[in-house]
PDB file of N, CA and C in Angstrom:
ATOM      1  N   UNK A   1     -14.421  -1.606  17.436  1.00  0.00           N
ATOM      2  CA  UNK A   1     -13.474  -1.037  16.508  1.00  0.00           C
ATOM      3  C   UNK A   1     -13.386  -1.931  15.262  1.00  0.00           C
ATOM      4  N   UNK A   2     -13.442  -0.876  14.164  1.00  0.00           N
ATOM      5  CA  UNK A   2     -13.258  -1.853  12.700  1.00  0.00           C
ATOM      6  C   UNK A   2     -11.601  -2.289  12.679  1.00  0.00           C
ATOM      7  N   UNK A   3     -11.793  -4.062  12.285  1.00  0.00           N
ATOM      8  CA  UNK A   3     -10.398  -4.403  11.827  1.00  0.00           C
ATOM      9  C   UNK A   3      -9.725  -3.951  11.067  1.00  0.00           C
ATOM     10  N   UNK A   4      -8.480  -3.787  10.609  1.00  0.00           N
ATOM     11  CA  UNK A   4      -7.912  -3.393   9.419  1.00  0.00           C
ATOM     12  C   UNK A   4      -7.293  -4.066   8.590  1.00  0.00           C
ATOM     13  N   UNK A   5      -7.468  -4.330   7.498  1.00  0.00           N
ATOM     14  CA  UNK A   5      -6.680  -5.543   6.587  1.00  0.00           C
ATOM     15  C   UNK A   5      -5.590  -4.683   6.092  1.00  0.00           C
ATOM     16  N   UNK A   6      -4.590  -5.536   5.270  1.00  0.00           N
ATOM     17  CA  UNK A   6      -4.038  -5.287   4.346  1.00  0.00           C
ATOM     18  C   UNK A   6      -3.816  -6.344   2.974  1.00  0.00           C
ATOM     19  N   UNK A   7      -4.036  -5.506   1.991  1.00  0.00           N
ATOM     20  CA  UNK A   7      -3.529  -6.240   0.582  1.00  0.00           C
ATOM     21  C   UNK A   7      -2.120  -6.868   0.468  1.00  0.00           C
ATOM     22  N   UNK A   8      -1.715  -8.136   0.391  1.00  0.00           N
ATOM     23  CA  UNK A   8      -0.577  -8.455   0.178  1.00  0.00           C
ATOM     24  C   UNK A   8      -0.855  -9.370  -1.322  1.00  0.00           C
ATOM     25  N   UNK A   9       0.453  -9.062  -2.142  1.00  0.00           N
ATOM     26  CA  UNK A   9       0.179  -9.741  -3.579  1.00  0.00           C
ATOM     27  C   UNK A   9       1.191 -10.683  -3.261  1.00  0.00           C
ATOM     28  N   UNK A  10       0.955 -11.990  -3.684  1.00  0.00           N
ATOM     29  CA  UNK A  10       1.978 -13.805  -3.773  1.00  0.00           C
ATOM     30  C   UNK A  10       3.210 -13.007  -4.735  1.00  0.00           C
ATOM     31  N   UNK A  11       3.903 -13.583  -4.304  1.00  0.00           N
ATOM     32  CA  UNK A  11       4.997 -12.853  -5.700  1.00  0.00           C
ATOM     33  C   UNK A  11       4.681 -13.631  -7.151  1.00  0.00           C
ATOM     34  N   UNK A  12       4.299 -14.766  -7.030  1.00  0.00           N
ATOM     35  CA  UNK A  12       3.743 -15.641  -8.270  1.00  0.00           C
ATOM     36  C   UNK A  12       2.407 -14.908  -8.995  1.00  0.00           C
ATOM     37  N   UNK A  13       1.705 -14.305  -8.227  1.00  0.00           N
ATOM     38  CA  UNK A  13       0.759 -13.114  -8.696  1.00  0.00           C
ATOM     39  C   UNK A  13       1.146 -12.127  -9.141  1.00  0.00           C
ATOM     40  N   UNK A  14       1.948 -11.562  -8.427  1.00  0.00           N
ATOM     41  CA  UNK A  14       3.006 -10.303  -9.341  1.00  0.00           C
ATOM     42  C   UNK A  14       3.817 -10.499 -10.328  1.00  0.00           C
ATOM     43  N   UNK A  15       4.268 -11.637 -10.663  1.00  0.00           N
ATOM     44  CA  UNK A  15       4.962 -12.179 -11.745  1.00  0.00           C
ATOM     45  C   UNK A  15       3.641 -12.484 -12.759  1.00  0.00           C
ATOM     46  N   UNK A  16       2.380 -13.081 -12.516  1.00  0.00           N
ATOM     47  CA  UNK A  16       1.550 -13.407 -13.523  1.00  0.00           C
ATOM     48  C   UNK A  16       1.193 -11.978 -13.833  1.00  0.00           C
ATOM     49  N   UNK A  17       1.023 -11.303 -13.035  1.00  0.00           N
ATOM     50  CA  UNK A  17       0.478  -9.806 -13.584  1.00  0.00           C
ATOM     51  C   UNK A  17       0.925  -9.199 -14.413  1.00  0.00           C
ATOM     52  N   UNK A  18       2.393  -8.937 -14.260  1.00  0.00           N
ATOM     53  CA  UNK A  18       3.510  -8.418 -15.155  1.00  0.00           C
ATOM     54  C   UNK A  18       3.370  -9.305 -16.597  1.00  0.00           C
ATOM     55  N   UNK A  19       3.584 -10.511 -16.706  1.00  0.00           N
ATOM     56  CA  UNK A  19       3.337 -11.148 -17.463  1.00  0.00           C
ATOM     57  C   UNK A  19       2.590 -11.182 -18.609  1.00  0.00           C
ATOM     58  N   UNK A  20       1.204 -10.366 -17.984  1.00  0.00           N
ATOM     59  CA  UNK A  20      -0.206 -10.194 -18.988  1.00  0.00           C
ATOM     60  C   UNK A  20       0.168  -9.181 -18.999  1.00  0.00           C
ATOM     61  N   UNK A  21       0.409  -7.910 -18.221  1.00  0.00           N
ATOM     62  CA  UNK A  21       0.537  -6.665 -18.949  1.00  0.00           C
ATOM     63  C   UNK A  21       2.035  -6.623 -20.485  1.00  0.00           C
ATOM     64  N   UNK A  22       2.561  -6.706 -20.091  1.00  0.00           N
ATOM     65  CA  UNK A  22       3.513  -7.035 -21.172  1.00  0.00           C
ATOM     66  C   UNK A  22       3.086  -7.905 -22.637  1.00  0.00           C
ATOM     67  N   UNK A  23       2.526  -8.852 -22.096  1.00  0.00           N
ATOM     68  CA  UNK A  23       1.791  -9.558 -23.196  1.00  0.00           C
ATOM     69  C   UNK A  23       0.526  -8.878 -23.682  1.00  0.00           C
ATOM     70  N   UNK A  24      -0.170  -7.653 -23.151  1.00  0.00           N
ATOM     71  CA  UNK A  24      -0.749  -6.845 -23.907  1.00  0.00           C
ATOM     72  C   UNK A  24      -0.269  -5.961 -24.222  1.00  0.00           C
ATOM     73  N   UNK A  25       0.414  -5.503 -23.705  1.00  0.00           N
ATOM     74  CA  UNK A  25       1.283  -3.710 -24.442  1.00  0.00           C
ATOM     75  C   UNK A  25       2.313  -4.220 -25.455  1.00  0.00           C
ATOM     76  N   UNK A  26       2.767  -5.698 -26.209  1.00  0.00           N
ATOM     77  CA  UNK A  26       2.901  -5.822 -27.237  1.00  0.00           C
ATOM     78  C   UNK A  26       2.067  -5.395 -28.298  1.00  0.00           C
ATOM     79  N   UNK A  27       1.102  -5.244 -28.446  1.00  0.00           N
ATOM     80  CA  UNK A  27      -0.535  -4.721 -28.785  1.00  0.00           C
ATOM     81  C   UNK A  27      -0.074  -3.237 -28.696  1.00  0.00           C
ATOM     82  N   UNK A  28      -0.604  -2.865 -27.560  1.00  0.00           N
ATOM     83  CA  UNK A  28      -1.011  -1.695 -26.930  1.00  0.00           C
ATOM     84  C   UNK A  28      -0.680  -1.651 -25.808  1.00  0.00           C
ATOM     85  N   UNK A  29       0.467  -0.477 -25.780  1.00  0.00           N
ATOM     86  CA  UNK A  29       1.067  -0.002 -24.538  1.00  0.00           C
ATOM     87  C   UNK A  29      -0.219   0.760 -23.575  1.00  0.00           C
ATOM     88  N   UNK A  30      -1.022   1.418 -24.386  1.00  0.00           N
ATOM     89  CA  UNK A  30      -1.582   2.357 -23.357  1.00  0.00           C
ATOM     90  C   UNK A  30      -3.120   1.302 -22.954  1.00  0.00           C
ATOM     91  N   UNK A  31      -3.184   0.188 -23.936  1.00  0.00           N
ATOM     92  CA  UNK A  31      -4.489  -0.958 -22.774  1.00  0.00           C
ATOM     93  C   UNK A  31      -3.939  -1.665 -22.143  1.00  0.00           C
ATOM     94  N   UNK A  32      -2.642  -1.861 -22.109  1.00  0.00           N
ATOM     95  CA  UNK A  32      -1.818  -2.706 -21.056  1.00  0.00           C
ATOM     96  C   UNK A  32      -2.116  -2.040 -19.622  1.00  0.00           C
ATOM     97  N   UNK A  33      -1.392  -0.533 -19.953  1.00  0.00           N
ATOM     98  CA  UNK A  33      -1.458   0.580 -18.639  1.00  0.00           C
ATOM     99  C   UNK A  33      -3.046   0.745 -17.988  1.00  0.00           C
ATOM    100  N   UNK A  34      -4.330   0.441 -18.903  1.00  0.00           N
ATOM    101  CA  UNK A  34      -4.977   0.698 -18.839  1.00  0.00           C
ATOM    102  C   UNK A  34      -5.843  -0.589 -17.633  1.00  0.00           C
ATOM    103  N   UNK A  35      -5.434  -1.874 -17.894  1.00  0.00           N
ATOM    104  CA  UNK A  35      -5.825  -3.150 -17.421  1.00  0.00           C
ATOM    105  C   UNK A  35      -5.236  -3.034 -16.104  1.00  0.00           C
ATOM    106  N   UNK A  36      -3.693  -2.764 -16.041  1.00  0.00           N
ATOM    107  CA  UNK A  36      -2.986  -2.708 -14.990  1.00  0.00           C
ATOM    108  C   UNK A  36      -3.541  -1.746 -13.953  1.00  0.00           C
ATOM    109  N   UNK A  37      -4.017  -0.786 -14.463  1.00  0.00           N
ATOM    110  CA  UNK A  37      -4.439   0.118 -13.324  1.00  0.00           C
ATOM    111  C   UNK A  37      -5.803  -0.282 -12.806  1.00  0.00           C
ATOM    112  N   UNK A  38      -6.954  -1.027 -13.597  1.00  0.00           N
ATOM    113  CA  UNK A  38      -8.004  -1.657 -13.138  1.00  0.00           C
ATOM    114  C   UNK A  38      -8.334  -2.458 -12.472  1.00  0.00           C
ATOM    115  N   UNK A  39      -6.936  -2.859 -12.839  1.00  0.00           N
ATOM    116  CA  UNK A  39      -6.899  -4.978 -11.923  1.00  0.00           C
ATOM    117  C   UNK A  39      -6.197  -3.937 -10.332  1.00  0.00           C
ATOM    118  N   UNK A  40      -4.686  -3.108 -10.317  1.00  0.00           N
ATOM    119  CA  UNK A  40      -4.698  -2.602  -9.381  1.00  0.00           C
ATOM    120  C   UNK A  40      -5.256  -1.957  -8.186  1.00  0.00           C
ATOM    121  N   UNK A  41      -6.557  -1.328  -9.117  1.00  0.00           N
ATOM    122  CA  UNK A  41      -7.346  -0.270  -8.513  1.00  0.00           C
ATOM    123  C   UNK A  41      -8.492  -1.247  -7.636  1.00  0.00           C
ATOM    124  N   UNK A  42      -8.978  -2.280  -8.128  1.00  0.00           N
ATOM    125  CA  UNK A  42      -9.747  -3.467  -7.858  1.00  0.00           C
ATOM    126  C   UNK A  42      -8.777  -4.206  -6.710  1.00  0.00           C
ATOM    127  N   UNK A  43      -8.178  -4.654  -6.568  1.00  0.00           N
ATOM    128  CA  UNK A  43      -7.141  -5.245  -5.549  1.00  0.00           C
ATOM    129  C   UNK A  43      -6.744  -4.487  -4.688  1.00  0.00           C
ATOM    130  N   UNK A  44      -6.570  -2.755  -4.785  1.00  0.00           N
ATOM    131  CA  UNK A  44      -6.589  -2.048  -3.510  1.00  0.00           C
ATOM    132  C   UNK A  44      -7.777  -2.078  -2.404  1.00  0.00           C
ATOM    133  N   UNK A  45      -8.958  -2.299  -3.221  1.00  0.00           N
ATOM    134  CA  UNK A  45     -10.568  -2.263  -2.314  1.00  0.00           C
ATOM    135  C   UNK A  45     -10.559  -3.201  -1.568  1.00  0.00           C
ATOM    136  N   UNK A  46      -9.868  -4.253  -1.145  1.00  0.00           N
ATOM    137  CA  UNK A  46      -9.870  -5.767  -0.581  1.00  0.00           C
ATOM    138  C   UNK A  46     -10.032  -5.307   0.530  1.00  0.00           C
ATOM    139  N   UNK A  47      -8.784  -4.097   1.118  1.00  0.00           N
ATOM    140  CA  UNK A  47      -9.269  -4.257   2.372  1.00  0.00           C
ATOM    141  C   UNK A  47     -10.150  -4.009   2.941  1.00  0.00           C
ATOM    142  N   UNK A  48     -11.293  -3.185   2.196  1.00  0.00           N
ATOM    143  CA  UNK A  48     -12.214  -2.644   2.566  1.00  0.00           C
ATOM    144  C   UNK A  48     -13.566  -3.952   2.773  1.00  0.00           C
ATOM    145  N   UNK A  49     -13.020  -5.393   1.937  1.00  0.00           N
ATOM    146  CA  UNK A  49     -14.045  -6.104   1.719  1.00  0.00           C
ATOM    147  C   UNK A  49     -13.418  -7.396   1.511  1.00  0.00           C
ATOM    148  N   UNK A  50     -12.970  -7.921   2.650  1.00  0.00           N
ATOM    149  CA  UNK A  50     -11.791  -9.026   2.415  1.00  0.00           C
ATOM    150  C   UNK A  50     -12.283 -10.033   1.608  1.00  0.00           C
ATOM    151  N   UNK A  51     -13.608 -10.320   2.173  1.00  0.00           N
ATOM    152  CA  UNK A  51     -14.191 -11.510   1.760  1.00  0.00           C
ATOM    153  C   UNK A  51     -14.859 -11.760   0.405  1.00  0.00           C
ATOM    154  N   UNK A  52     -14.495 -10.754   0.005  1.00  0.00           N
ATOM    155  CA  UNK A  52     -14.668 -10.548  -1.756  1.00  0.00           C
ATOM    156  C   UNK A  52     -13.932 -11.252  -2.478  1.00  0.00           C
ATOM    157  N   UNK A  53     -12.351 -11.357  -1.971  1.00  0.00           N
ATOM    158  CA  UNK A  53     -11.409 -11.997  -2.813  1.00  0.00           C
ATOM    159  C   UNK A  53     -11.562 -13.248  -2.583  1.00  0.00           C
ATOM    160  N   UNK A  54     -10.774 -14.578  -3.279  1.00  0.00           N
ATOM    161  CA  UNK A  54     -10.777 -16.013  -3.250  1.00  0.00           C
ATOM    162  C   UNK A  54      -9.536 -16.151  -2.441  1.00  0.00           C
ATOM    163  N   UNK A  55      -9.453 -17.052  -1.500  1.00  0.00           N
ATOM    164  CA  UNK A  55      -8.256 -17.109  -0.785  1.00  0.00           C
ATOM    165  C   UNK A  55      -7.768 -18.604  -1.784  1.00  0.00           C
ATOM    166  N   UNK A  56      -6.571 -18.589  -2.156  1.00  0.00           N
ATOM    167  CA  UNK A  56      -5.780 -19.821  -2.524  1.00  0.00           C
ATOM    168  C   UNK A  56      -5.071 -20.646  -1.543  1.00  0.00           C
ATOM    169  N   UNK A  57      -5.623 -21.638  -1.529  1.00  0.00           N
ATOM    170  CA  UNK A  57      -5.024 -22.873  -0.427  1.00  0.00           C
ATOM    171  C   UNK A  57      -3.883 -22.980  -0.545  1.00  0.00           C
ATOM    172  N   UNK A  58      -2.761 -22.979  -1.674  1.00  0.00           N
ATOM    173  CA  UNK A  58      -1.583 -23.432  -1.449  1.00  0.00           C
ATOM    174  C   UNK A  58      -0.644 -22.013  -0.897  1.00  0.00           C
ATOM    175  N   UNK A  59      -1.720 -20.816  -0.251  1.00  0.00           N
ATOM    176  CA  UNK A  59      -0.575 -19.837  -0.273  1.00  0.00           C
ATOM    177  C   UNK A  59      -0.583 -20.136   1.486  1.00  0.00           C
TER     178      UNK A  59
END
């Protein structure tokens, strides 16, 4: 049987995320929305491929 992961985001990751989107939709609201949904859409696939992502030691 295949394992099943799940995506969990650091809250310090969700705070940096927010962070850059905001700091681009000063710019441009709709490439902010546009990044956000890429970086999202990319970070949903993990579970499919855990070992894709970088694990951070201090988490």
């Amino acid at each position: 049987m295949k394992q099943v992961y799940k995506v969990i985001w650091a809250e310090i990751a969700e705070n940096d995320l927010q962070t850059i989107v905001s700091y681009i939709a000063e710019d441009s609201v709709s490439r902010a929305l546009q990044i956000l949904r890429k970086i999202t859409k990319s970070a949903s696939k993990l579970y499919q491929a855990p070992m894709r992502g970088r694990i951070i030691p201090e988490l």
